[in-house]
N, C-alpha and C. Protein backbone atom coordinates (compact mmCIF):
# COMPACT_ATOMS: atom_id res chain seq x y z
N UNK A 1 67.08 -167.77 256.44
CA UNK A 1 66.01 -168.56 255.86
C UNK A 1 65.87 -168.18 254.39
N UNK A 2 66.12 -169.31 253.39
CA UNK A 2 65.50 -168.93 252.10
C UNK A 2 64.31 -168.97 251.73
N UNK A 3 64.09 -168.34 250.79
CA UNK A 3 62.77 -167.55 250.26
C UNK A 3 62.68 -167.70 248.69
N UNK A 4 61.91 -168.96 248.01
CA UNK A 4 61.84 -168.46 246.70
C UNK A 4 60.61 -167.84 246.45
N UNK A 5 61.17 -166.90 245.08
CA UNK A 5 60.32 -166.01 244.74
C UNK A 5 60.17 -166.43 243.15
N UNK A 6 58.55 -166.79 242.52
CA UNK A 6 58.17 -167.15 241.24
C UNK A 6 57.71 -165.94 240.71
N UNK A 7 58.52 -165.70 239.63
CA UNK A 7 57.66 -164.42 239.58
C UNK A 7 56.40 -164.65 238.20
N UNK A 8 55.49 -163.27 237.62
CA UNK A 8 54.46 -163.82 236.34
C UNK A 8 55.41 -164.71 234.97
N UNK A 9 56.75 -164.27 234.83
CA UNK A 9 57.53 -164.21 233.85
C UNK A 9 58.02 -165.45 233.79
N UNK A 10 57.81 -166.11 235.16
CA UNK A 10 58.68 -167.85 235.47
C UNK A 10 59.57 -167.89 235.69
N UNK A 11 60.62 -166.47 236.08
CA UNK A 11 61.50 -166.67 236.65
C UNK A 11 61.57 -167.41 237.93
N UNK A 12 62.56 -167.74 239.08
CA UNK A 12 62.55 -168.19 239.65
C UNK A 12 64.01 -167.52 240.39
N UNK A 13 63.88 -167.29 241.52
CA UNK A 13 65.23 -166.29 242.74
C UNK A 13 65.19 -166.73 244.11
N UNK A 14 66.15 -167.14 244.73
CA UNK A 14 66.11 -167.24 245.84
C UNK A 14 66.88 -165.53 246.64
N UNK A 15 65.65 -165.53 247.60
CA UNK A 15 65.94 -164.46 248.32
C UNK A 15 66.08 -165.31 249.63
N UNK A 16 67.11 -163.97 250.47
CA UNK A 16 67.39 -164.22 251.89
C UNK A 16 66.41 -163.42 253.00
N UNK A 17 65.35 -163.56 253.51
CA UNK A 17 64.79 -162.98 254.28
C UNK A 17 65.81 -162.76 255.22
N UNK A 18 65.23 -161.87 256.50
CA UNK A 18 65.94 -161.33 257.53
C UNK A 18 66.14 -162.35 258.54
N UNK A 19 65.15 -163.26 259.01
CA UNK A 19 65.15 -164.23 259.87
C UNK A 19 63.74 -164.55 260.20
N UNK A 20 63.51 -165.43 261.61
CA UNK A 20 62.41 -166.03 261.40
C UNK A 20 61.39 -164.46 262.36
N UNK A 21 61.88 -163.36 262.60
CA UNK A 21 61.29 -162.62 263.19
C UNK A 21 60.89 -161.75 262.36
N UNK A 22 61.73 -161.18 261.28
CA UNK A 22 61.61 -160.59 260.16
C UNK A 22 61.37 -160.54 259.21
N UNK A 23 60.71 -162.07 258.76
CA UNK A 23 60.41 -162.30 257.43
C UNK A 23 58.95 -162.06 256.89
N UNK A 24 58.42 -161.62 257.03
CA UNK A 24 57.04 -161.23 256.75
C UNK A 24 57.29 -160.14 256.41
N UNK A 25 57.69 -159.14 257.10
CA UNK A 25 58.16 -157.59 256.44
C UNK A 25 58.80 -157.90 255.35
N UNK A 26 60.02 -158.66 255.15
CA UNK A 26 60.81 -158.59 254.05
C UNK A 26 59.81 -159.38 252.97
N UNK A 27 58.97 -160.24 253.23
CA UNK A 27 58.44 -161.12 252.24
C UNK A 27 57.38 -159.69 251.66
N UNK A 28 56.77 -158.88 251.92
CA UNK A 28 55.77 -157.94 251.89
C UNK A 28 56.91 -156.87 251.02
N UNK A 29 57.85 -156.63 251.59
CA UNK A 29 59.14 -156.02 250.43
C UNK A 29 59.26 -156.60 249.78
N UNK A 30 59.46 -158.29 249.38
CA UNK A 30 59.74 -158.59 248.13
C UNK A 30 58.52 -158.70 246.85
N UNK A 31 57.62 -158.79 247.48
CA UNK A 31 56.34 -159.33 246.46
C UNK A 31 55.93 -157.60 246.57
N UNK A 32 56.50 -156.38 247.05
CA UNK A 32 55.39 -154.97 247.06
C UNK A 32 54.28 -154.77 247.78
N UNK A 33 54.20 -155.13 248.63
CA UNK A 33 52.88 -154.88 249.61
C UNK A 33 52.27 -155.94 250.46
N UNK A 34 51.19 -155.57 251.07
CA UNK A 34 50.39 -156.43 252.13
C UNK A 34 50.12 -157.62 251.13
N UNK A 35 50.50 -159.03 251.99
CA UNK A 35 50.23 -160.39 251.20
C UNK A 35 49.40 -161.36 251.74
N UNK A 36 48.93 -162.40 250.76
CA UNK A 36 48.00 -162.99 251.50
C UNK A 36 48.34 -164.65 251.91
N UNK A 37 48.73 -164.95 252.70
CA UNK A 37 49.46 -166.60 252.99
C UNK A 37 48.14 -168.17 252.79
N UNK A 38 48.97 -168.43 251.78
CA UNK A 38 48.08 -170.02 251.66
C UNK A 38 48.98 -171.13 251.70
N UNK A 39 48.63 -172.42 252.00
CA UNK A 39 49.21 -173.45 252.32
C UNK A 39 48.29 -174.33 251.27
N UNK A 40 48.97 -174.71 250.51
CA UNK A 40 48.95 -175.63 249.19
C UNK A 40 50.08 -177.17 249.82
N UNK A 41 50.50 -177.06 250.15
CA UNK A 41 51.44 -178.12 250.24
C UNK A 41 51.65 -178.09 251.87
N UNK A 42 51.90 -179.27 252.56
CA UNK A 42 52.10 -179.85 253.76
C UNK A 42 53.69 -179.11 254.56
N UNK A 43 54.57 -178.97 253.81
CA UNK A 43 55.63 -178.64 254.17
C UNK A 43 56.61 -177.08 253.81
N UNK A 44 55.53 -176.38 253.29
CA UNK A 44 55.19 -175.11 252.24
C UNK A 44 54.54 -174.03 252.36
N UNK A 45 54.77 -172.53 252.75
CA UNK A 45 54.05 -171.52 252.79
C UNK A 45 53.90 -170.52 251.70
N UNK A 46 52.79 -170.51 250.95
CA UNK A 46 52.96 -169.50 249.73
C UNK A 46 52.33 -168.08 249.87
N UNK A 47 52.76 -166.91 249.41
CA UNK A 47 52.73 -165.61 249.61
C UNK A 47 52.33 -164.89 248.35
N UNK A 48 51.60 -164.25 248.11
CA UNK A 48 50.87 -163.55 246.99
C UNK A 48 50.43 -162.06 247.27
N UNK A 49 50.87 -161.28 246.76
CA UNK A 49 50.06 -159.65 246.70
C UNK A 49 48.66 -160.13 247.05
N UNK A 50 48.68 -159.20 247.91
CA UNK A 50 46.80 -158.95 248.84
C UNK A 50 46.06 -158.42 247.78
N UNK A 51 46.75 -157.63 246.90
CA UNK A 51 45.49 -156.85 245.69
C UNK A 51 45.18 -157.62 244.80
N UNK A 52 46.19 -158.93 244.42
CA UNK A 52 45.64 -159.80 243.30
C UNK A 52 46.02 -159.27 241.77
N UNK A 53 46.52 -157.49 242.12
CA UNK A 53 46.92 -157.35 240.61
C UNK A 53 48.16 -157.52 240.13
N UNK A 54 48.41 -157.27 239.11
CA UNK A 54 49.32 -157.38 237.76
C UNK A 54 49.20 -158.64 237.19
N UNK A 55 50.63 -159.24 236.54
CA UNK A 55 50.00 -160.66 235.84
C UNK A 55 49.91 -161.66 236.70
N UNK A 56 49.01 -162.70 235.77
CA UNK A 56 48.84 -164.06 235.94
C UNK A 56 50.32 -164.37 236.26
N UNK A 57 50.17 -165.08 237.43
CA UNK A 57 51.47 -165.99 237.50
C UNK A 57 51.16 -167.67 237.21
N UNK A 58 51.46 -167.96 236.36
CA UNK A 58 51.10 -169.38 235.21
C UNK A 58 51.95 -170.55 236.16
N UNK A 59 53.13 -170.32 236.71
CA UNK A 59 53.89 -171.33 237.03
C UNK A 59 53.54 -171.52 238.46
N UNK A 60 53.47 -170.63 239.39
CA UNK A 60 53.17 -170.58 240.03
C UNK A 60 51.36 -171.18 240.80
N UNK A 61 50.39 -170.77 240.01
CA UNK A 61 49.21 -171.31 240.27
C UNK A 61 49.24 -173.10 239.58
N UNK A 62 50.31 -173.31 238.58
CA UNK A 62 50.33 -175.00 238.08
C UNK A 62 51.26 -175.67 239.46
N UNK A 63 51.95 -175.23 240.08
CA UNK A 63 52.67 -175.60 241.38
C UNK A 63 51.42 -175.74 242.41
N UNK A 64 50.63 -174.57 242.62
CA UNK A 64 49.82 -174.76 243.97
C UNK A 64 48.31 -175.75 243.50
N UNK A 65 48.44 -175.86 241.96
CA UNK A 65 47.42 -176.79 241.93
C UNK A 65 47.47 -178.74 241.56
N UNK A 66 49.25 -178.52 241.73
CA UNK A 66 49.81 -179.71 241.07
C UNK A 66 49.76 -180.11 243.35
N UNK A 67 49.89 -179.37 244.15
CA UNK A 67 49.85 -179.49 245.26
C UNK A 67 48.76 -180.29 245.66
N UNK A 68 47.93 -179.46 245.16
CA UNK A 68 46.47 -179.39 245.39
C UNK A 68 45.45 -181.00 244.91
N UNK A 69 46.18 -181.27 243.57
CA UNK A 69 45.77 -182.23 243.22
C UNK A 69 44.39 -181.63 242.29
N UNK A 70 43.98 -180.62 242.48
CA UNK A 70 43.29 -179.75 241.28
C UNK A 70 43.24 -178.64 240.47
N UNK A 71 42.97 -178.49 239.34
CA UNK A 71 43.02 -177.11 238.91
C UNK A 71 41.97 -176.04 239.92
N UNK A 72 43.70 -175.56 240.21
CA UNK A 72 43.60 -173.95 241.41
C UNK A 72 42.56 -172.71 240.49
N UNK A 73 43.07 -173.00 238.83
CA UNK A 73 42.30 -172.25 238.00
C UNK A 73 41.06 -171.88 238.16
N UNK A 74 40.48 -172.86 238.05
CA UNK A 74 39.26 -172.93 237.84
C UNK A 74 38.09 -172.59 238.90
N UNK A 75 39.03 -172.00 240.03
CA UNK A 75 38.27 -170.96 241.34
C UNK A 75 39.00 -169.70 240.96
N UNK A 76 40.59 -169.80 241.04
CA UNK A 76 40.67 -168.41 241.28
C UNK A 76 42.26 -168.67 240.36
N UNK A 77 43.24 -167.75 240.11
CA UNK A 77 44.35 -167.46 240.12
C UNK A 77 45.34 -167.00 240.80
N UNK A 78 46.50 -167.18 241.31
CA UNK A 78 47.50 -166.10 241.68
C UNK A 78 48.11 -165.13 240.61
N UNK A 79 48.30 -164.15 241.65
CA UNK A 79 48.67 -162.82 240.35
C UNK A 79 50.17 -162.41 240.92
N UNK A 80 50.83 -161.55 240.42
CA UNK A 80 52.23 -160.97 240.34
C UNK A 80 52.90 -161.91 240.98
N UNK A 81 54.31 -161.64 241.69
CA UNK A 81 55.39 -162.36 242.23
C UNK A 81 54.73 -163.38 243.29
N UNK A 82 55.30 -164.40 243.52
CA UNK A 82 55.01 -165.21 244.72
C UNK A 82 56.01 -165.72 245.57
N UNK A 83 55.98 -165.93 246.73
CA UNK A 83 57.34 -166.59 247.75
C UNK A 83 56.72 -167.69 248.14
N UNK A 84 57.95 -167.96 248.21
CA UNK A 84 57.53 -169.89 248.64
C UNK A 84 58.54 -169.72 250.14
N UNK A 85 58.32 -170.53 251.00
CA UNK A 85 59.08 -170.83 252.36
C UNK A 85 58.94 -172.09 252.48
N UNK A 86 59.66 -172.87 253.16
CA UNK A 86 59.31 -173.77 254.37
C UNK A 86 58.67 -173.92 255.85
N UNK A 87 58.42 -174.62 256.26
CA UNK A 87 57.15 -174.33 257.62
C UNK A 87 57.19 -175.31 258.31
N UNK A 88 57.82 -175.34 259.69
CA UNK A 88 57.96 -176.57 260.38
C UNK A 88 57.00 -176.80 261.08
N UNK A 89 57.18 -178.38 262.03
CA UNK A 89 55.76 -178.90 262.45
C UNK A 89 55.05 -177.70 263.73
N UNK A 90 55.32 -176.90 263.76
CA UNK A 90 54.85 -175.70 264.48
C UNK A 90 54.21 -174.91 263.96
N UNK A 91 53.97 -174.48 262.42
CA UNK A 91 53.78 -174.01 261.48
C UNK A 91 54.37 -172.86 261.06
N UNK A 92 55.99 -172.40 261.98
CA UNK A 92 56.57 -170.99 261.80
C UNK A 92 57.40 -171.28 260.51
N UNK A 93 58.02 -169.96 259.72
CA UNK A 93 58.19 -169.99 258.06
C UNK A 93 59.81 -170.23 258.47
N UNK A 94 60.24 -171.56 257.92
CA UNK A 94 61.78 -171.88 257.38
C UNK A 94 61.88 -171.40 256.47
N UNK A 95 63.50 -172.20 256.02
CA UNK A 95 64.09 -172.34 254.71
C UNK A 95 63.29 -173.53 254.19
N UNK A 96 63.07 -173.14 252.33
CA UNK A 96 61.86 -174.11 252.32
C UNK A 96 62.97 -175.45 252.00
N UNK A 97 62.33 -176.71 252.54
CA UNK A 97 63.09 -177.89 252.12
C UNK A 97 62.93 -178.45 250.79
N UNK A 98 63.84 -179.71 250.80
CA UNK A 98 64.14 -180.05 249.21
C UNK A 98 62.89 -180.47 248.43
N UNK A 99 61.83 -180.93 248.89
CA UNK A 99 60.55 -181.43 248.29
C UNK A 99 60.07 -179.49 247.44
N UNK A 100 60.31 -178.88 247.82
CA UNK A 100 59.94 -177.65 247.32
C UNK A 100 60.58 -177.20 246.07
N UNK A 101 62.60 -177.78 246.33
CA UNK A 101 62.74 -177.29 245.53
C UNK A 101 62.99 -178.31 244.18
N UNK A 102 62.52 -179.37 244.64
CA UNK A 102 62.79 -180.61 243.51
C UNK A 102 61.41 -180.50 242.75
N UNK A 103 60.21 -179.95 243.04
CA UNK A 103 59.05 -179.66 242.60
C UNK A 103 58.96 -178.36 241.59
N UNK A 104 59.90 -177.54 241.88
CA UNK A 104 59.71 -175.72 241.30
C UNK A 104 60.49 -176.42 240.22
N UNK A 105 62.11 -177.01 240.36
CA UNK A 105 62.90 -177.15 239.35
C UNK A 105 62.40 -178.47 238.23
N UNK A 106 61.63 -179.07 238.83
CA UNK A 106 60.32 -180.21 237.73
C UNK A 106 59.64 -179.14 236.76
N UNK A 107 58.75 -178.45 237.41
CA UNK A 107 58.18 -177.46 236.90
C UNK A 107 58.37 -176.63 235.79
N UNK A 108 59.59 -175.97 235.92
CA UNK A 108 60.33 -175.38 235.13
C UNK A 108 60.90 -176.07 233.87
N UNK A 109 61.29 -177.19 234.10
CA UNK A 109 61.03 -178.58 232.84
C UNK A 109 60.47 -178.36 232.32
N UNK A 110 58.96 -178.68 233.07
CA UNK A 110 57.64 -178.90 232.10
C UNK A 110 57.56 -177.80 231.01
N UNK A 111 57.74 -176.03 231.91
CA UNK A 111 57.15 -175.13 231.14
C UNK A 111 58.66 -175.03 229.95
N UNK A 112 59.74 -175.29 230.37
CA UNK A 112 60.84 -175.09 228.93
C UNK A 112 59.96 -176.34 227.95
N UNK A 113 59.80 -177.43 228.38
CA UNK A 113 59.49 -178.62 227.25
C UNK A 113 58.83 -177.98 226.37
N UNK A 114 57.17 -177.27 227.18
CA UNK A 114 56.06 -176.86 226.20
C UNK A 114 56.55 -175.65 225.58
N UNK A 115 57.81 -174.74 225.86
CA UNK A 115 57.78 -173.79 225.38
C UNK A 115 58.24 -174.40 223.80
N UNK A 116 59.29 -175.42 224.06
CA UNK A 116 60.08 -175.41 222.62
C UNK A 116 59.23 -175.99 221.89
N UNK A 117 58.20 -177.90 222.41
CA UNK A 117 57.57 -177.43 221.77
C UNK A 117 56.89 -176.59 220.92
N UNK A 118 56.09 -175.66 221.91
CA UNK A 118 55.08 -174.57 220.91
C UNK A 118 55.24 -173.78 220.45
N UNK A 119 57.24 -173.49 220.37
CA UNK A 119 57.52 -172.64 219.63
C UNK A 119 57.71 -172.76 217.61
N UNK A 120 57.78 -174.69 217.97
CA UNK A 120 57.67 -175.08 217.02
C UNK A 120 56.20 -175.28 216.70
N UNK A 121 55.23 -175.30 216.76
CA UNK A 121 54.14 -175.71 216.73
C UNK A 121 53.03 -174.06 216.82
N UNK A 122 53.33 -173.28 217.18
CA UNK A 122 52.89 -172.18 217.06
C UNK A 122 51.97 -171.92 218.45
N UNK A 123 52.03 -173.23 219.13
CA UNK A 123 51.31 -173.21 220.55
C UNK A 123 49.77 -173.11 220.14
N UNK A 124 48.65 -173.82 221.06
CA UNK A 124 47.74 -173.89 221.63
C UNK A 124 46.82 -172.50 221.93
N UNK A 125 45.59 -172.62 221.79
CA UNK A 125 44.48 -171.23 222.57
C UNK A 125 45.25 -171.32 223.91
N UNK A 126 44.56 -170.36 224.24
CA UNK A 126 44.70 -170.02 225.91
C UNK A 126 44.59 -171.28 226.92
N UNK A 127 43.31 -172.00 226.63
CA UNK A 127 42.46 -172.62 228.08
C UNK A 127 43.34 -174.16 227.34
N UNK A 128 43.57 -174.81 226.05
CA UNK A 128 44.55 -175.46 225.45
C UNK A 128 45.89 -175.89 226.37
N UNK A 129 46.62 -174.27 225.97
CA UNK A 129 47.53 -174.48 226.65
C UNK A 129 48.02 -174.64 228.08
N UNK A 130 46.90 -174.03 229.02
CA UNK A 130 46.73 -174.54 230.69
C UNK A 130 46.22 -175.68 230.62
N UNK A 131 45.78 -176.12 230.50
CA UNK A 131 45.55 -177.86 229.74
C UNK A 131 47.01 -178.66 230.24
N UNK A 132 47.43 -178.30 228.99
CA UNK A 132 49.17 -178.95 228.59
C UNK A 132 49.28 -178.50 230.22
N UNK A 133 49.51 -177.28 230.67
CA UNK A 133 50.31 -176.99 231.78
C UNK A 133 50.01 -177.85 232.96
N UNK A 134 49.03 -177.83 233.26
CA UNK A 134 48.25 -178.55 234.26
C UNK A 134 48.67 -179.74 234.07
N UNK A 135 48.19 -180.62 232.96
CA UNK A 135 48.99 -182.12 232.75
C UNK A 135 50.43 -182.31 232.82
N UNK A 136 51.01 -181.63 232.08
CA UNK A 136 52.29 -181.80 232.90
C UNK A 136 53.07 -181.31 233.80
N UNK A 137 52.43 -180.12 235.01
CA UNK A 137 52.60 -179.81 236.25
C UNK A 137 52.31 -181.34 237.54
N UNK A 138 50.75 -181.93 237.11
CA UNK A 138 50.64 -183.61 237.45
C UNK A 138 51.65 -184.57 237.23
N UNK A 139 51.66 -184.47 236.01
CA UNK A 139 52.75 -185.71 235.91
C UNK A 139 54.44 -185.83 236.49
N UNK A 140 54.21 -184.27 237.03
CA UNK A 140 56.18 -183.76 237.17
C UNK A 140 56.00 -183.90 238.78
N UNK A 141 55.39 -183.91 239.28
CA UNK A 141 55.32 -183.62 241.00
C UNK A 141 54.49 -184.58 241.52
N UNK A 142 54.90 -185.39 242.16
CA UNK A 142 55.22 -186.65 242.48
C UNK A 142 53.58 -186.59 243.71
N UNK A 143 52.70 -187.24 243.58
CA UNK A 143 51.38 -187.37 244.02
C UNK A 143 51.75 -187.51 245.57
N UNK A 144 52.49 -188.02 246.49
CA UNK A 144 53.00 -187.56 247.93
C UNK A 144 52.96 -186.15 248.18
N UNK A 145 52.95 -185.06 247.50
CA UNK A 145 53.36 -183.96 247.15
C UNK A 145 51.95 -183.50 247.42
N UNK A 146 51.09 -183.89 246.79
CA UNK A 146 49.78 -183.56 246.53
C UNK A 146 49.01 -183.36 248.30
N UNK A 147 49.43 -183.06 248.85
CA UNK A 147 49.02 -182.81 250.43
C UNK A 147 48.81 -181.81 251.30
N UNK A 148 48.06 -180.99 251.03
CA UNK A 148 47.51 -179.54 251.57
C UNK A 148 48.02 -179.86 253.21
């Protein structure tokens, strides 16, 4: 079963969990500790450090709120690495399917576009530039998508 992992930095890795018996341990190895599971998306299990610390993960919370159909911000954030899975109509954790990964690799668009942008442009304040992110996290992930 694959496993992507977003990390604060925007990278993006596919890991191989152990299987469907083992993957919670390994997902808890990959992110560093006890995690906390939310379902943002219909076909999608997301995984986050239980403590909430280190960084903001930016790409990651514009994914679960481009899901969501709202800014996730504006309650709470995800922090350090995150895993993404798939989840069949049973609700046990697959390999995540292509709607997952045609959504992360949109994403990643968006945030190269605004980077070159604002590298030319010197970029936006803070709450500015989650703005930009948010709008074009919406516009990249296709409103079917939008289905907790």
């Amino acid at each position: 079963m694959t496993v992507l992992v977003i990390s604060p930095s925007m990278t993006v890795s596919e890991e191989l969990p152990l299987g469907p018996e083992g993957y919670l341990a390994k997902i808890r190895s990959l992110l560093g500790g006890p995690v906390n599971e939310a379902t943002y998306h219909r076909q999608a299990r997301m995984w986050a450090r239980d403590s909430g610390g280190g960084e903001r993960n930016v790409m990651a919370t514009a994914l679960a709120s481009a899901w969501l159909g709202r800014d996730l911000a504006s309650a709470y954030w995800l922090y350090g690495p995150v895993a993404l899975a798939g989840v069949d109509s049973d609700g046990r954790a697959q390999a995540c399917p292509p709607e997952v990964y045609r959504d992360v690799r949109a994403l990643q668009e968006v945030f190269h576009d605004l980077r070159t942008r604002w590298a030319a442009t010197g970029g936006p304040a803070d709450h500015d530039a989650w703005q930009q992110i948010l709008a074009g996290a919406f516009a990249a992930i296709p409103t079917a998508a939008r289905t907790a």
